[in-house]
C-alpha atoms as a PDB file:
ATOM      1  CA  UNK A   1       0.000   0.000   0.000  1.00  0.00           C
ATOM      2  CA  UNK A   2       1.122   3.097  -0.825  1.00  0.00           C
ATOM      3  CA  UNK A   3       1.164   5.723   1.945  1.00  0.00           C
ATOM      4  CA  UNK A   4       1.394   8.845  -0.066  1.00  0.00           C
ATOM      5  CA  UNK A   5      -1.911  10.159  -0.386  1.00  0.00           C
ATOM      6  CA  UNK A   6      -3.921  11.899  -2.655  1.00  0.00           C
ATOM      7  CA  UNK A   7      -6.877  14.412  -1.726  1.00  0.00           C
ATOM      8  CA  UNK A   8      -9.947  15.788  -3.232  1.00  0.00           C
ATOM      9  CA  UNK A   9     -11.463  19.020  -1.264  1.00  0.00           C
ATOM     10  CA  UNK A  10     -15.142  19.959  -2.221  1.00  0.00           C
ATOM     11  CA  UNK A  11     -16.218  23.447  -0.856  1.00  0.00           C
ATOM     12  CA  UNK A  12     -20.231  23.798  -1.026  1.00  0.00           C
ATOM     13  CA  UNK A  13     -22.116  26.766  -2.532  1.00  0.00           C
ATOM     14  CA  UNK A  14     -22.283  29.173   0.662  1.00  0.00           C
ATOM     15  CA  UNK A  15     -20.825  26.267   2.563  1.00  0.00           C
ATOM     16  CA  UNK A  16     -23.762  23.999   1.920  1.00  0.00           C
ATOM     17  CA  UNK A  17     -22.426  20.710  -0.163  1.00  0.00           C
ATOM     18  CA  UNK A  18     -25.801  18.748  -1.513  1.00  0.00           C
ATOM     19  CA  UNK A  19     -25.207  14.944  -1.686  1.00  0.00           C
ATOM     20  CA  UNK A  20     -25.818  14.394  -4.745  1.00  0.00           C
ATOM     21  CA  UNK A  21     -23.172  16.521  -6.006  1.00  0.00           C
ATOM     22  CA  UNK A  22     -20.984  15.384  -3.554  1.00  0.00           C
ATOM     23  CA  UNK A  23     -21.037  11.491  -4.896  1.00  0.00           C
ATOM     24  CA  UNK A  24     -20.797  12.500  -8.502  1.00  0.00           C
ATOM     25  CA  UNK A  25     -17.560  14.311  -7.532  1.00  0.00           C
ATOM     26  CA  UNK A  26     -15.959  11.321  -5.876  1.00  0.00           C
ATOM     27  CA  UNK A  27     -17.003   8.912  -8.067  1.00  0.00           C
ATOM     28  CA  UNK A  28     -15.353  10.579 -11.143  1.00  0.00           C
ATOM     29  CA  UNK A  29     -12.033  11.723  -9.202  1.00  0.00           C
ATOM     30  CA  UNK A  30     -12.322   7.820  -8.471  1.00  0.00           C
ATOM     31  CA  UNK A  31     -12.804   6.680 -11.549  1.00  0.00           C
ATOM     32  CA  UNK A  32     -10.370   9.632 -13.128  1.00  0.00           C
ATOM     33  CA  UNK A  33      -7.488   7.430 -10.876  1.00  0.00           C
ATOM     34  CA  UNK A  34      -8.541   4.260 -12.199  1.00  0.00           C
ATOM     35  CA  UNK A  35      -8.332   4.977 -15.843  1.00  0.00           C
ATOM     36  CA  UNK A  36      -4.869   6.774 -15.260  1.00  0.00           C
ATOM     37  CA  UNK A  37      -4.209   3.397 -13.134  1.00  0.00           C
ATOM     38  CA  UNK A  38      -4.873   1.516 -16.855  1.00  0.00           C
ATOM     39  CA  UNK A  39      -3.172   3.472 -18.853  1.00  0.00           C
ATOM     40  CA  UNK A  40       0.411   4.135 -16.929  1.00  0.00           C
ATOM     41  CA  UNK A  41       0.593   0.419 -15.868  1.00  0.00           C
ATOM     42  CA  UNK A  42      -0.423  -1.169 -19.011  1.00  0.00           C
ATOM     43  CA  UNK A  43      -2.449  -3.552 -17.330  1.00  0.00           C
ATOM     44  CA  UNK A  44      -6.397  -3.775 -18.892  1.00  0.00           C
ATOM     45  CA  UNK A  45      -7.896  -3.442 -15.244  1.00  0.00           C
ATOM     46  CA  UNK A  46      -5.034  -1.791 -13.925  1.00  0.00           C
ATOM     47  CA  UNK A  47      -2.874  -2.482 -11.005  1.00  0.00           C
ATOM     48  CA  UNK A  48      -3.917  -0.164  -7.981  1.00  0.00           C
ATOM     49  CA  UNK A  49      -7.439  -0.671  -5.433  1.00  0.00           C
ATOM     50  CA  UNK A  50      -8.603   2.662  -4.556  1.00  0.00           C
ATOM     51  CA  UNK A  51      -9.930   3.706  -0.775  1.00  0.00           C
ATOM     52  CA  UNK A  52     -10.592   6.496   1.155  1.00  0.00           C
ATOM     53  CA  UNK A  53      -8.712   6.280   4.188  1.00  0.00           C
ATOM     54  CA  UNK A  54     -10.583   9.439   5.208  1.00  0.00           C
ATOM     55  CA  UNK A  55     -13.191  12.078   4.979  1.00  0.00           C
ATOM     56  CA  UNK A  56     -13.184  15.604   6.145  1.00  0.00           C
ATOM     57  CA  UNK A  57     -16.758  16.418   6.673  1.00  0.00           C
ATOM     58  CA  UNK A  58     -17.369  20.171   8.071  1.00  0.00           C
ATOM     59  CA  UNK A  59     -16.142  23.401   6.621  1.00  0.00           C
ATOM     60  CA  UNK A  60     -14.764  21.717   2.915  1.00  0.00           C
ATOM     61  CA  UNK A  61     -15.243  18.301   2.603  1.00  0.00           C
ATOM     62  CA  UNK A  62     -11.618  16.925   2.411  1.00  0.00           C
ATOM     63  CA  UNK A  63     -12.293  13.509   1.084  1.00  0.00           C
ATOM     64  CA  UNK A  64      -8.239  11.124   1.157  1.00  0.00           C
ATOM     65  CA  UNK A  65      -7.461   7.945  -1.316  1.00  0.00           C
ATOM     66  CA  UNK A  66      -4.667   6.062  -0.793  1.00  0.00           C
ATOM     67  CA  UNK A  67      -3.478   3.284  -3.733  1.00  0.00           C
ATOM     68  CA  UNK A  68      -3.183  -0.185  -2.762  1.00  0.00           C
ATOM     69  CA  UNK A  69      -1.102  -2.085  -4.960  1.00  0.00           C
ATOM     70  CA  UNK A  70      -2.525  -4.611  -6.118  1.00  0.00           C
ATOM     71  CA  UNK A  71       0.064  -6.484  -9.244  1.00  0.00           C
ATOM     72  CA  UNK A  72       3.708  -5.868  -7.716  1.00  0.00           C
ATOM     73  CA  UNK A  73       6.481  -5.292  -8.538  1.00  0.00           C
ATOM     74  CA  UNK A  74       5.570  -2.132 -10.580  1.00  0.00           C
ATOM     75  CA  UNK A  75       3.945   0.514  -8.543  1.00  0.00           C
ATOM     76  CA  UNK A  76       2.128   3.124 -10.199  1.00  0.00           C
ATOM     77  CA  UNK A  77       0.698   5.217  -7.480  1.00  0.00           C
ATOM     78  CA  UNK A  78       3.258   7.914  -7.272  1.00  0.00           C
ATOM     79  CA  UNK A  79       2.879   8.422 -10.885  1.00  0.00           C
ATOM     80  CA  UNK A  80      -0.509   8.698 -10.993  1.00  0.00           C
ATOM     81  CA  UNK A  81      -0.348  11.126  -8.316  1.00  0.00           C
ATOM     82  CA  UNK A  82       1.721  13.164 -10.103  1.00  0.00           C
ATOM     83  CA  UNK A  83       0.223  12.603 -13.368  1.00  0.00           C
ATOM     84  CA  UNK A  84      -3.074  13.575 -12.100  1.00  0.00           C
ATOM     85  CA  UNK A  85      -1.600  16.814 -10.356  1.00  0.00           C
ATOM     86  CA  UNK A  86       0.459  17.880 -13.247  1.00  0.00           C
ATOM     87  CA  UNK A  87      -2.509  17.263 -16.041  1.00  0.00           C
ATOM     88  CA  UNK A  88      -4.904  19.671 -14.184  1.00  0.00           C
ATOM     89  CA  UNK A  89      -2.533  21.977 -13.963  1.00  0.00           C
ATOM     90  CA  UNK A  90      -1.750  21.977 -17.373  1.00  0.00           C
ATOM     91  CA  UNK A  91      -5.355  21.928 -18.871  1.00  0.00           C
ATOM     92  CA  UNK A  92      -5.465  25.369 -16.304  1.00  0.00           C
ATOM     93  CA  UNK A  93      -3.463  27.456 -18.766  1.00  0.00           C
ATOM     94  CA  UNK A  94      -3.466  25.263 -22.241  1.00  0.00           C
ATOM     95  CA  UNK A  95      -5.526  23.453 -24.561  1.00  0.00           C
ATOM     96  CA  UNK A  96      -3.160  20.561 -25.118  1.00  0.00           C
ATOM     97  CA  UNK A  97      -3.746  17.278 -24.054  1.00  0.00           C
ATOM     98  CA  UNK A  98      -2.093  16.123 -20.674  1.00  0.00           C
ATOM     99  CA  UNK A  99       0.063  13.359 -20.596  1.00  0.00           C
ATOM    100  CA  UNK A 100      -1.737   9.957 -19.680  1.00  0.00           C
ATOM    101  CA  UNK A 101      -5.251  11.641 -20.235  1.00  0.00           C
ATOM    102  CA  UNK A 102      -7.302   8.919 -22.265  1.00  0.00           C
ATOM    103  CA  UNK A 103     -10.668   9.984 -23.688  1.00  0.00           C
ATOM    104  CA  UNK A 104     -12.160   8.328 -21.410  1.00  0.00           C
ATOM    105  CA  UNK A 105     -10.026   9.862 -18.502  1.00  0.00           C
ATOM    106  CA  UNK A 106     -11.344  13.269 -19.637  1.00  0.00           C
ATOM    107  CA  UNK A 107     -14.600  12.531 -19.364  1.00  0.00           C
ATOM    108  CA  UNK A 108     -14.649  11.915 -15.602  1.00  0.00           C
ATOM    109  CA  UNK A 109     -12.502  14.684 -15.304  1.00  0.00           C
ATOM    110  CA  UNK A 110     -15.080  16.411 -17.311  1.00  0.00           C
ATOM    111  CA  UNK A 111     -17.520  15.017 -14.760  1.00  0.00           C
ATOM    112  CA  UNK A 112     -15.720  16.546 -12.006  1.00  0.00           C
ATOM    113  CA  UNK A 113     -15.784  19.855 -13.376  1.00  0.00           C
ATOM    114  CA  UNK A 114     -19.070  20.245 -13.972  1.00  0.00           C
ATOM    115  CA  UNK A 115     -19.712  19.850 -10.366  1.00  0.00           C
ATOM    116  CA  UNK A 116     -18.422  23.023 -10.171  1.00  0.00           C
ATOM    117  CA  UNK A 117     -21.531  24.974 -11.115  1.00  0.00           C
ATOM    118  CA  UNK A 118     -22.725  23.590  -7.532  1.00  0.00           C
ATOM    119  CA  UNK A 119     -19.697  24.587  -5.422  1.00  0.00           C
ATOM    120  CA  UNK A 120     -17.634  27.531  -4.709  1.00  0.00           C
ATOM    121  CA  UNK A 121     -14.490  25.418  -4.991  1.00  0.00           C
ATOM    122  CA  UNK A 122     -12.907  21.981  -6.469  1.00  0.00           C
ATOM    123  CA  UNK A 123      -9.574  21.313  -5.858  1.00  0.00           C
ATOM    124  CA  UNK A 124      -6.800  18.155  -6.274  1.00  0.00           C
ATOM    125  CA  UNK A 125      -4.119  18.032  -3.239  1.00  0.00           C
ATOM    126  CA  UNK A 126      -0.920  16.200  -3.793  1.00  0.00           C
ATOM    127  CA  UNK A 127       1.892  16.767  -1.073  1.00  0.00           C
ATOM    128  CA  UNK A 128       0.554  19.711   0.016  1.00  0.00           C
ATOM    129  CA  UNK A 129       0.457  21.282  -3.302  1.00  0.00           C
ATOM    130  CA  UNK A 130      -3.308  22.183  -4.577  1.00  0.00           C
ATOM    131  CA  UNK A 131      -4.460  22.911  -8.126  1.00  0.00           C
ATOM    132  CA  UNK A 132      -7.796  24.161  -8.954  1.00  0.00           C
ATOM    133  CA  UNK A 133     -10.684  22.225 -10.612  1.00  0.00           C
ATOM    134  CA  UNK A 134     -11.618  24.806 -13.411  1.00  0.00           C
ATOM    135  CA  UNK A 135     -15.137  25.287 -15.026  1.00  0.00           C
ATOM    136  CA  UNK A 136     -12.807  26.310 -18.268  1.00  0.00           C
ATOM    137  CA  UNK A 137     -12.158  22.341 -18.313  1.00  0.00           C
ATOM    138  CA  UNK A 138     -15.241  21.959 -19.756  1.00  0.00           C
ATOM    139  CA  UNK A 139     -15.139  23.689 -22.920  1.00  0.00           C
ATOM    140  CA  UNK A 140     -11.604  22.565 -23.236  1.00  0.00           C
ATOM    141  CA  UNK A 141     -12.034  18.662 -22.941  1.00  0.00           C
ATOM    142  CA  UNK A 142     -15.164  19.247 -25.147  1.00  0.00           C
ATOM    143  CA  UNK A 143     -12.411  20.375 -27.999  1.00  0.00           C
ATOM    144  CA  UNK A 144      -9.668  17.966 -27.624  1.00  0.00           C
ATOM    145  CA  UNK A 145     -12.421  14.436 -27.458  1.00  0.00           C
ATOM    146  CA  UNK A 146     -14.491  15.365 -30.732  1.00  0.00           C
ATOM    147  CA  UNK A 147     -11.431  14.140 -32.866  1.00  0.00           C
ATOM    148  CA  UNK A 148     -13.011  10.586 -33.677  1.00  0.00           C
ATOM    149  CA  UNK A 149     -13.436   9.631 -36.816  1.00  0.00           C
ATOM    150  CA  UNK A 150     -15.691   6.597 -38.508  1.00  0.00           C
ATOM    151  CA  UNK A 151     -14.644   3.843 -40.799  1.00  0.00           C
ATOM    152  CA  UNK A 152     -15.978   0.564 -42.354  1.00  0.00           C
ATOM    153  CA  UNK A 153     -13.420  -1.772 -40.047  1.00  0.00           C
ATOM    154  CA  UNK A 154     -13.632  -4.934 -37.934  1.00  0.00           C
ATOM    155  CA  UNK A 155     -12.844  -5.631 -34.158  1.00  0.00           C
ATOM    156  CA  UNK A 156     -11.873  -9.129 -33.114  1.00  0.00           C
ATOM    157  CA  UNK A 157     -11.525 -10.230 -29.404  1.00  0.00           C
ATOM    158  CA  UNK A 158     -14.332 -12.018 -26.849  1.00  0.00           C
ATOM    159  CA  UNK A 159     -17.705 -11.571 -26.979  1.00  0.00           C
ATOM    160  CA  UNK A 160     -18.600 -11.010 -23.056  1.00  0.00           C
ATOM    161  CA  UNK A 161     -21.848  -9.272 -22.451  1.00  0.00           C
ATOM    162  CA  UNK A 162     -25.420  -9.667 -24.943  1.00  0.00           C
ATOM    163  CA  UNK A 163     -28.288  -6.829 -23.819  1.00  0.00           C
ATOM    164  CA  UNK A 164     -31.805  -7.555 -25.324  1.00  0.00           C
ATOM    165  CA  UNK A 165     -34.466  -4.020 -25.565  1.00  0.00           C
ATOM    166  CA  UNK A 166     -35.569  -1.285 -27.973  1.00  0.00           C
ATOM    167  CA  UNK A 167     -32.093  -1.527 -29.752  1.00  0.00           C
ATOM    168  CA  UNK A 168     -30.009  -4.802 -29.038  1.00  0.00           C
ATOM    169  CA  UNK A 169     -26.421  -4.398 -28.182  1.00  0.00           C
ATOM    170  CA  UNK A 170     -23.607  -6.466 -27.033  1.00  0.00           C
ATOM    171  CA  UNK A 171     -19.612  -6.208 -25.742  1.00  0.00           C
ATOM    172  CA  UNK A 172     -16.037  -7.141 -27.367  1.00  0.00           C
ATOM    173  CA  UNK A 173     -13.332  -6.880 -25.498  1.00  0.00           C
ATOM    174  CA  UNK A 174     -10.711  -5.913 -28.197  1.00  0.00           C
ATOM    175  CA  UNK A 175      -7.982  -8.192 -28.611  1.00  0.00           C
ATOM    176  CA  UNK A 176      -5.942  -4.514 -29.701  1.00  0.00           C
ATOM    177  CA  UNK A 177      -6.400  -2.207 -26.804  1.00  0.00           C
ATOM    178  CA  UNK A 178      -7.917  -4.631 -23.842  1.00  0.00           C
ATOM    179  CA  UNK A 179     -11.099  -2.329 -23.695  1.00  0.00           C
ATOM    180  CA  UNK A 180     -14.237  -3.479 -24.079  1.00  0.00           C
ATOM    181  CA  UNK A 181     -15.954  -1.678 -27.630  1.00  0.00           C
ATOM    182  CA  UNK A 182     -19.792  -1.457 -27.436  1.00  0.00           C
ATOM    183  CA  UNK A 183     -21.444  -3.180 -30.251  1.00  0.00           C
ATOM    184  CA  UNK A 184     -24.861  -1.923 -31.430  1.00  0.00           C
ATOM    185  CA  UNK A 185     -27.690  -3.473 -33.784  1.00  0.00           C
ATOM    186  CA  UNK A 186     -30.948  -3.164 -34.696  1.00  0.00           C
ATOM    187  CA  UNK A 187     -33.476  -5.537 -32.797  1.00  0.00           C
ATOM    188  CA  UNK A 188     -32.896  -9.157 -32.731  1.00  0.00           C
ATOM    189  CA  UNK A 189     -30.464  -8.822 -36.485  1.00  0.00           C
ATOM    190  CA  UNK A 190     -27.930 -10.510 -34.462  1.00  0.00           C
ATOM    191  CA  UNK A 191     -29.230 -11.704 -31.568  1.00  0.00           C
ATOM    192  CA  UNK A 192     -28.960 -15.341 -31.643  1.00  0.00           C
ATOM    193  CA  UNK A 193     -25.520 -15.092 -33.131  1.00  0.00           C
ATOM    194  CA  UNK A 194     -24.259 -12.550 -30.138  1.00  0.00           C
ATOM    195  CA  UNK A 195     -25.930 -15.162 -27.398  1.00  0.00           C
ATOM    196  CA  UNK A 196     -24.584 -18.470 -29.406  1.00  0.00           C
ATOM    197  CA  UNK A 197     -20.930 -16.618 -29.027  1.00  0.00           C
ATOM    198  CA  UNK A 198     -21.267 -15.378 -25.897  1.00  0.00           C
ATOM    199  CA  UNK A 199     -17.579 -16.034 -23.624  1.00  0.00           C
ATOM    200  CA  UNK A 200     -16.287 -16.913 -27.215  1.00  0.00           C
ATOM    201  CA  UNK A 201     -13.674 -15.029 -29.632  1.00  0.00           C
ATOM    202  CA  UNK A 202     -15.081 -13.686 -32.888  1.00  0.00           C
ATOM    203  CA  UNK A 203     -15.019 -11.197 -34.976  1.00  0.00           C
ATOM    204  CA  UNK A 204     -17.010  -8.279 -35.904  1.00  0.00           C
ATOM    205  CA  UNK A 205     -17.326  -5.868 -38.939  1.00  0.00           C
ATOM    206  CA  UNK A 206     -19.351  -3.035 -39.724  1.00  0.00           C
ATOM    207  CA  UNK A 207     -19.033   1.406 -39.209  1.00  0.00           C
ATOM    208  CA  UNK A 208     -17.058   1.815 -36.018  1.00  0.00           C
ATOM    209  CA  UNK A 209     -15.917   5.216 -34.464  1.00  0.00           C
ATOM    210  CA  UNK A 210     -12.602   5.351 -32.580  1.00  0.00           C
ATOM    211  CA  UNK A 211     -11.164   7.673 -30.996  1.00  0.00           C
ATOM    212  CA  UNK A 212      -8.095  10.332 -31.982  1.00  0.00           C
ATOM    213  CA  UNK A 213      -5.781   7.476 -30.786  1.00  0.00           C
ATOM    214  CA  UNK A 214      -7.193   5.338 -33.660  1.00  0.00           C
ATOM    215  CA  UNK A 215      -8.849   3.170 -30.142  1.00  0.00           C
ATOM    216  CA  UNK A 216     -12.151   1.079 -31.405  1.00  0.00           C
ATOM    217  CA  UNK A 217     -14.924   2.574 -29.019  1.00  0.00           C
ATOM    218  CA  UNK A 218     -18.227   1.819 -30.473  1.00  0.00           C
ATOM    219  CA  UNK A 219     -20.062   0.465 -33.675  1.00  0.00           C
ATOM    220  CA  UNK A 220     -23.074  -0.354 -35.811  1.00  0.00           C
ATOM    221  CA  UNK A 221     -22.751  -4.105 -36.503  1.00  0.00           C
ATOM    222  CA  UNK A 222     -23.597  -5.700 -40.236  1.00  0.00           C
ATOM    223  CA  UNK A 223     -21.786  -8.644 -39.166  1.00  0.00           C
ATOM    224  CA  UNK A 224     -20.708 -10.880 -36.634  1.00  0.00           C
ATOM    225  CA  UNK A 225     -18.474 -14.395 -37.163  1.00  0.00           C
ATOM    226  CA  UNK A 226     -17.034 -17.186 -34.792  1.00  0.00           C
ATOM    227  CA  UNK A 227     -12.810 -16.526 -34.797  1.00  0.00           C
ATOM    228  CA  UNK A 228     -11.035 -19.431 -33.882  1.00  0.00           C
ATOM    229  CA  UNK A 229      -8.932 -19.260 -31.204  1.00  0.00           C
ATOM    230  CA  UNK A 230      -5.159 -18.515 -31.671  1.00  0.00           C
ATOM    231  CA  UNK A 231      -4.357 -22.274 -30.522  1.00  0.00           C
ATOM    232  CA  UNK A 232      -6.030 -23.878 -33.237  1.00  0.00           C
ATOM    233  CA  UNK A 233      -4.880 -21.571 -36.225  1.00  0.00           C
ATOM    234  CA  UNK A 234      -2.044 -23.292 -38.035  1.00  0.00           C
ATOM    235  CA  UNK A 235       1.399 -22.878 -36.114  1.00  0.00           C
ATOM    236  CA  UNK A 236       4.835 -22.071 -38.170  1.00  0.00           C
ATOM    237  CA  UNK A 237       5.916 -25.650 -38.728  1.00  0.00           C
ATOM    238  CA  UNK A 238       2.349 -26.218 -40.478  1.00  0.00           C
ATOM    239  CA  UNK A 239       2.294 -23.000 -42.568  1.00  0.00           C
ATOM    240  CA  UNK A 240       6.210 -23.672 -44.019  1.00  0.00           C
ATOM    241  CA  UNK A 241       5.839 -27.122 -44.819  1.00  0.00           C
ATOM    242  CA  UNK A 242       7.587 -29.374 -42.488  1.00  0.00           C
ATOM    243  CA  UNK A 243       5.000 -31.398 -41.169  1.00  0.00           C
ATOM    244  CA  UNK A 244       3.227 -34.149 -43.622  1.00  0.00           C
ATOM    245  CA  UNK A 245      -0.700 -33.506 -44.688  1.00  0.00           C
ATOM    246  CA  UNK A 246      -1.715 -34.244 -47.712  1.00  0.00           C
ATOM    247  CA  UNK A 247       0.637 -35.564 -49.228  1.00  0.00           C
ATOM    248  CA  UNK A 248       1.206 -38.525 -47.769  1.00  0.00           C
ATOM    249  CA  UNK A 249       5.053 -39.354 -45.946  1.00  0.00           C
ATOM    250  CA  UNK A 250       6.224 -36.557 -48.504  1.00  0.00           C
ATOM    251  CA  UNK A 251       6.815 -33.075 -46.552  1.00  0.00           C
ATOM    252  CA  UNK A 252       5.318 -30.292 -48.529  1.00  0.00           C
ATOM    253  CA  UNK A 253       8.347 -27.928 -49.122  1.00  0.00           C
ATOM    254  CA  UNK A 254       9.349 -31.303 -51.147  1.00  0.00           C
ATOM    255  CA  UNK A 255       5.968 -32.015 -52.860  1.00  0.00           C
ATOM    256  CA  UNK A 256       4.640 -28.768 -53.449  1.00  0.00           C
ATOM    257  CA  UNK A 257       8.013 -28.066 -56.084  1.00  0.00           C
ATOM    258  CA  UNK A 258       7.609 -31.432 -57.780  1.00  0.00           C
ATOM    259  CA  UNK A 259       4.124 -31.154 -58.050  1.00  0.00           C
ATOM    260  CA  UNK A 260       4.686 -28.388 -60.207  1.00  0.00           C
ATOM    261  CA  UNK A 261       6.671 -29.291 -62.779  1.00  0.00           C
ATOM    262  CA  UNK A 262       4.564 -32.786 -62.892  1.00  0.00           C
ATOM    263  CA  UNK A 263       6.856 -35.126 -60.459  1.00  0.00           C
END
């Protein structure tokens, strides 16, 4: 466990904090950790546990996580202290990306910012040092996440969640980036293929929009196929010739050329 800590201070309009504004604002500084957790450690669920070791309730609400580590021997948690500090700081003053700042980690900062039009003050503490949770932040991370593009493409990986309503929809985890990319369809078109497949690998093809980092993130399906898995695709061996198949005792890197020229 790491015992550096990292603090989140929430000041209520006219010193009255309402609760609902107050959860939002943890749960995205929480979740803002997590996905800098992801990306720094390079692990798809990351490598840290988050808890508050405590909360400052009257005057501002002072609210402390500390990292637990949870996939040694590469700890994280003073870098994503300082990656978190140094990002807000940056987006303060400048419309360029901060380092480590996924989409996704945007939007919960994002999240966190808009809080703001409920409290006099939002502000990250790392050892002592404080930077300021900007309403600015909004317009900016509105800029620098509307690069996506769209393109006819394909996503392979395993197909781990089906949702039947209105409009059906199921879950790949790409094989690519380890994220899961959310796969939408019109009712019941593949329904029976997404729950025959479900906990399998396949692949999937249709108009998918990805982010500026060229990241799959979601798509309109026009098809979905079983992939077979990577064990029972044809190894090396197979593929130059050195093991016998059909023809006979004869390796193929010795068949194939006689067969040719009529041997």
């Amino acid at each position: 466990m790491s015992l550096e800590p990292i603090s989140l201070r929430l000041q209520g309009r006219h010193g009255w904090l309402r609760p609902g504004s107050y959860l939002v604002a943890v749960r995205a500084f929480w979740k803002l950790l997590q996905n800098l957790d992801i990306t720094l450690s390079g692990e798809a669920r990351g490598s840290v546990d988050w808890e508050i070791s405590a909360c400052k309730r009257s005057g501002p609400a002072v609210v402390i996580f500390l990292g637990h580590l949870r996939k040694p021997p590469k700890d994280v948690v003073c870098e994503i202290r300082r990656t978190v500090f140094n990002g807000i700081r940056k987006l303060s003053t400048s419309d360029e990306r901060p380092h480590g700042f996924t989409d996704t980690a945007l939007q919960e900062l994002r999240a966190l910012a808009e809080q703001r039009g409920l409290m006099d003050e939002i502000a990250v503490i790392v050892d002592e040092k404080e930077e300021l949770i900007q309403w600015s932040f909004i317009e900016r991370i509105e800029r620098m996440t509307h690069n996506d593009f769209e393109a006819l493409s394909s996503v392979a990986g395993t197909l781990e969640s089906v949702s039947v309503g209105k409009n059906g929809r199921f879950s790949v985890r790409s094989e690519i980036t380890g994220r899961p990319v959310m796969c939408r369809f019109k009712r019941d078109q593949f329904t029976a293929q997404a729950k025959e497949n479900l906990g399998r690998r396949v692949v999937v093809f249709g108009n998918l929009k990805s982010n500026y980092l060229g990241e799959p993130m979601h798509m309109r399906v026009s098809g979905i196929e079983p992939c077979p898995n990577e064990q029972d695709l044809p190894n090396i061996p197979r593929m130059s010739g050195r093991i016998p198949v059909a023809a006979g005792t004869t390796p193929n890197r010795i068949y194939i050329p006689g067969a040719k020229y009529g041997k």
